[in-house]
Protein backbone atom coordinates (compact mmCIF):
# COMPACT_ATOMS: atom_id res chain seq x y z
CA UNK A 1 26.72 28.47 -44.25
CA UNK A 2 28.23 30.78 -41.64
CA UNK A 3 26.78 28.53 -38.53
CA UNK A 4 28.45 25.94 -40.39
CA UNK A 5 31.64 27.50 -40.72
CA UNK A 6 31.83 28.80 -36.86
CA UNK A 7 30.63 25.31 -35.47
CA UNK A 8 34.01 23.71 -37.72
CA UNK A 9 36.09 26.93 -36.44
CA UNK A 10 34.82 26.10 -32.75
CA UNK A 11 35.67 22.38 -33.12
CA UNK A 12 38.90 22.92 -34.77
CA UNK A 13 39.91 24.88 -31.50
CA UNK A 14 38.96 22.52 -29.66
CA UNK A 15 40.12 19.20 -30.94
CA UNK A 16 43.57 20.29 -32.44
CA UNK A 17 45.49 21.15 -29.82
CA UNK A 18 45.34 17.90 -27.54
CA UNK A 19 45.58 16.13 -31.46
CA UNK A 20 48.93 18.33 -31.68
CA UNK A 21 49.46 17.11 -27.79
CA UNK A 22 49.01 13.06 -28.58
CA UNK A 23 51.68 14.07 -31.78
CA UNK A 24 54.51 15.62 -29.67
CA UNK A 25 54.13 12.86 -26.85
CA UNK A 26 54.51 10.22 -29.71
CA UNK A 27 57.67 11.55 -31.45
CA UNK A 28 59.49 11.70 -28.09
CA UNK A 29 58.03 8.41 -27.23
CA UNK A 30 59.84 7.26 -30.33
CA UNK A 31 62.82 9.29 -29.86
CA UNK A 32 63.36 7.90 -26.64
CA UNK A 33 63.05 4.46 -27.79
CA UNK A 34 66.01 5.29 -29.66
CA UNK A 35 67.87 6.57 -26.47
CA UNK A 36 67.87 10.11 -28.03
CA UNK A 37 65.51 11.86 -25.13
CA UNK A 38 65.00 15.15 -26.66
CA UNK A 39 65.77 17.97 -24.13
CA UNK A 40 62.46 19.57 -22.88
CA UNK A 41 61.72 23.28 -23.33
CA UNK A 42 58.66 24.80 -21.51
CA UNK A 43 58.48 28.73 -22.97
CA UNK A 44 54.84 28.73 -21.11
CA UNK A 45 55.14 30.89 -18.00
CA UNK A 46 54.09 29.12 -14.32
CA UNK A 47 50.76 29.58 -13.56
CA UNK A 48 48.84 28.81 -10.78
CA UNK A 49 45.57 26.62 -9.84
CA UNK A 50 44.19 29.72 -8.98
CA UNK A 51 44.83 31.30 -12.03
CA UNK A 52 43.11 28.32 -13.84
CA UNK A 53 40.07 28.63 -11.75
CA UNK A 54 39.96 32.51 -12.34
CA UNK A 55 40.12 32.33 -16.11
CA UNK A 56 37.53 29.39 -16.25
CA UNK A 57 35.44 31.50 -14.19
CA UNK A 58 35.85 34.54 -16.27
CA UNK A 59 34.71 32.68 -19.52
CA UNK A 60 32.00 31.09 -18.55
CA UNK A 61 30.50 34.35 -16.80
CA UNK A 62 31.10 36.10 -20.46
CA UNK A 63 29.35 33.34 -22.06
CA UNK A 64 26.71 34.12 -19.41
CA UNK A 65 26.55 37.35 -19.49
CA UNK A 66 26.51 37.14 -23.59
CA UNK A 67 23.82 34.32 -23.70
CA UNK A 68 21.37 36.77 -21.52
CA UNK A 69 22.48 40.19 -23.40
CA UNK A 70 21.14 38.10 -26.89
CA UNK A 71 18.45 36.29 -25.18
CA UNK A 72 17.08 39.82 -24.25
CA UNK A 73 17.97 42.03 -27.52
CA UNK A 74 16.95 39.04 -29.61
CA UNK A 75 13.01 39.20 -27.85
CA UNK A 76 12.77 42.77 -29.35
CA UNK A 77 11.12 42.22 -32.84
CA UNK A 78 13.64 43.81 -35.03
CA UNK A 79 16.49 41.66 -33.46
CA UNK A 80 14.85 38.51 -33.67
CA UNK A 81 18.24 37.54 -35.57
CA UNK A 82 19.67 37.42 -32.81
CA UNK A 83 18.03 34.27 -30.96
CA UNK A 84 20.19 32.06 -33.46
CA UNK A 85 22.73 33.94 -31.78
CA UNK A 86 21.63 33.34 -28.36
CA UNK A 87 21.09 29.36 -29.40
CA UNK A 88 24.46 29.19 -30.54
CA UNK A 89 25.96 30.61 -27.35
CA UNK A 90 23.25 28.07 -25.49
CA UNK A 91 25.19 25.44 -27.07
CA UNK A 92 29.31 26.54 -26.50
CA UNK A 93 27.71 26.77 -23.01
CA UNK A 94 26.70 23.31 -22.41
CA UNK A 95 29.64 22.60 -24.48
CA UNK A 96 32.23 24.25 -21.93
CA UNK A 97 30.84 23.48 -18.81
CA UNK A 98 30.42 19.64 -20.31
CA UNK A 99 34.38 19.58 -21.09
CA UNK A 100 35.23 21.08 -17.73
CA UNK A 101 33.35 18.27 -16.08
CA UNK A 102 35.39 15.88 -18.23
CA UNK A 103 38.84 17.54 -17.35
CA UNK A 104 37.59 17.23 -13.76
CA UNK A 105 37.11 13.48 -14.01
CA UNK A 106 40.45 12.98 -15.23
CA UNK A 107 42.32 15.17 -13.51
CA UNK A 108 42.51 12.71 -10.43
CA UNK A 109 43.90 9.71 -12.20
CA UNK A 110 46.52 11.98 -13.36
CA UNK A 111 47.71 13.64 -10.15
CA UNK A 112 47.93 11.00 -8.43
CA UNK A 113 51.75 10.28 -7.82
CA UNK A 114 53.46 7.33 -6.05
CA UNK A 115 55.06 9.38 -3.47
CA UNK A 116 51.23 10.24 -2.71
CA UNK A 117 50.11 6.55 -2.37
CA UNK A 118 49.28 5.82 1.27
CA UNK A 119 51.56 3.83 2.62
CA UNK A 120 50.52 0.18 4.58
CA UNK A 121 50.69 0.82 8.50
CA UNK A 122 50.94 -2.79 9.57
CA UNK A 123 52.33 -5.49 7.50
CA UNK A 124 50.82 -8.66 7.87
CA UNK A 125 52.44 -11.81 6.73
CA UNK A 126 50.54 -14.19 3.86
CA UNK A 127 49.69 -16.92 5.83
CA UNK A 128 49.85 -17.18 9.76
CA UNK A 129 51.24 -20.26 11.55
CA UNK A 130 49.49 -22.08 13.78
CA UNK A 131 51.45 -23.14 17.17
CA UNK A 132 53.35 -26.54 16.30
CA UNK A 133 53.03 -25.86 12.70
CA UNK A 134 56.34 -25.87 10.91
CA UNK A 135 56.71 -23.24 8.04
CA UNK A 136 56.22 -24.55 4.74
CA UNK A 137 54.22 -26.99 5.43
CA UNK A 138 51.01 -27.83 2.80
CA UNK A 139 53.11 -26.31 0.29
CA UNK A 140 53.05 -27.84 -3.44
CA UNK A 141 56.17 -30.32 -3.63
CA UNK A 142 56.65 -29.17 -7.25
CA UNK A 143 57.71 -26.10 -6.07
CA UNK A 144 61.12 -25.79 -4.50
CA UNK A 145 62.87 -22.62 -2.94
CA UNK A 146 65.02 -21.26 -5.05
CA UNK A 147 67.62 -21.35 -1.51
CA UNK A 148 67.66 -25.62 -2.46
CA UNK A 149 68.01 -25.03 -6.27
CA UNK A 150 71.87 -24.75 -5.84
């Protein structure tokens, strides 16, 4: 019952905040659509990519460091207890490192920025002209420039 209870406590943490997330974005999606753009208020202090790196590092060394302290109090045989323990850590493991792979993949498609977009050295026109050939020409009659519409 308790395993139970910390693998729904684990979950929870992990899938309510970007639920929470998806629920904020759509009531200002909808609040724009109204032309009333809420004001944004960021009370989170700046933090840098290092900062992110450091932390991420720092949890999964404790979850390191805790896996191997159960692994080797759990072999002695009045702790064998704690091998569930040491299973369950196993687990939140895999389960970090997988979801820091996942932010990894993503994080790409969303830092990408237009301002970052390489820009075309050379532009090159659609079609080129061959000498004597007038522009225009082999071009559907149907359809007219909109110049000769008026």
């Amino acid at each position: 019952m308790g395993v139970v209870l910390l693998l729904t406590l684990i979950w929870a943490v992990v899938l309510v905040p970007p639920a929470v997330r998806s629920h904020v974005a759509r009531k200002e999606a909808f609040l724009v659509s109204f032309g009333q753009a809420p004001q944004p208020v960021d009370h989170r202090p700046v933090t840098s990519r290092s900062d992110h790196i450091q932390r991420r590092r720092r949890i999964a060394g404790g979850l390191l460091v805790a896996m191997a302290a159960t692994l080797l109090i759990g072999l002695l045989p009045t702790f064998r207890v704690l091998l569930v323990v040491h299973l369950f850590l196993v687990d939140s493991f895999l389960a970090y490192i997988a979801l820091l792979v996942h932010m990894a993949r993503r994080a790409p498609l969303a830092q990408v920025t237009p301002l970052e977009a390489p820009a075309r050295t050379t532009a090159r026109p659609l079609r080129t002209w061959r000498p004597g050939e007038t522009p225009g020409a082999g071009v559907r009659p149907d359809l007219v420039p909109i110049a000769q519409l008026g």
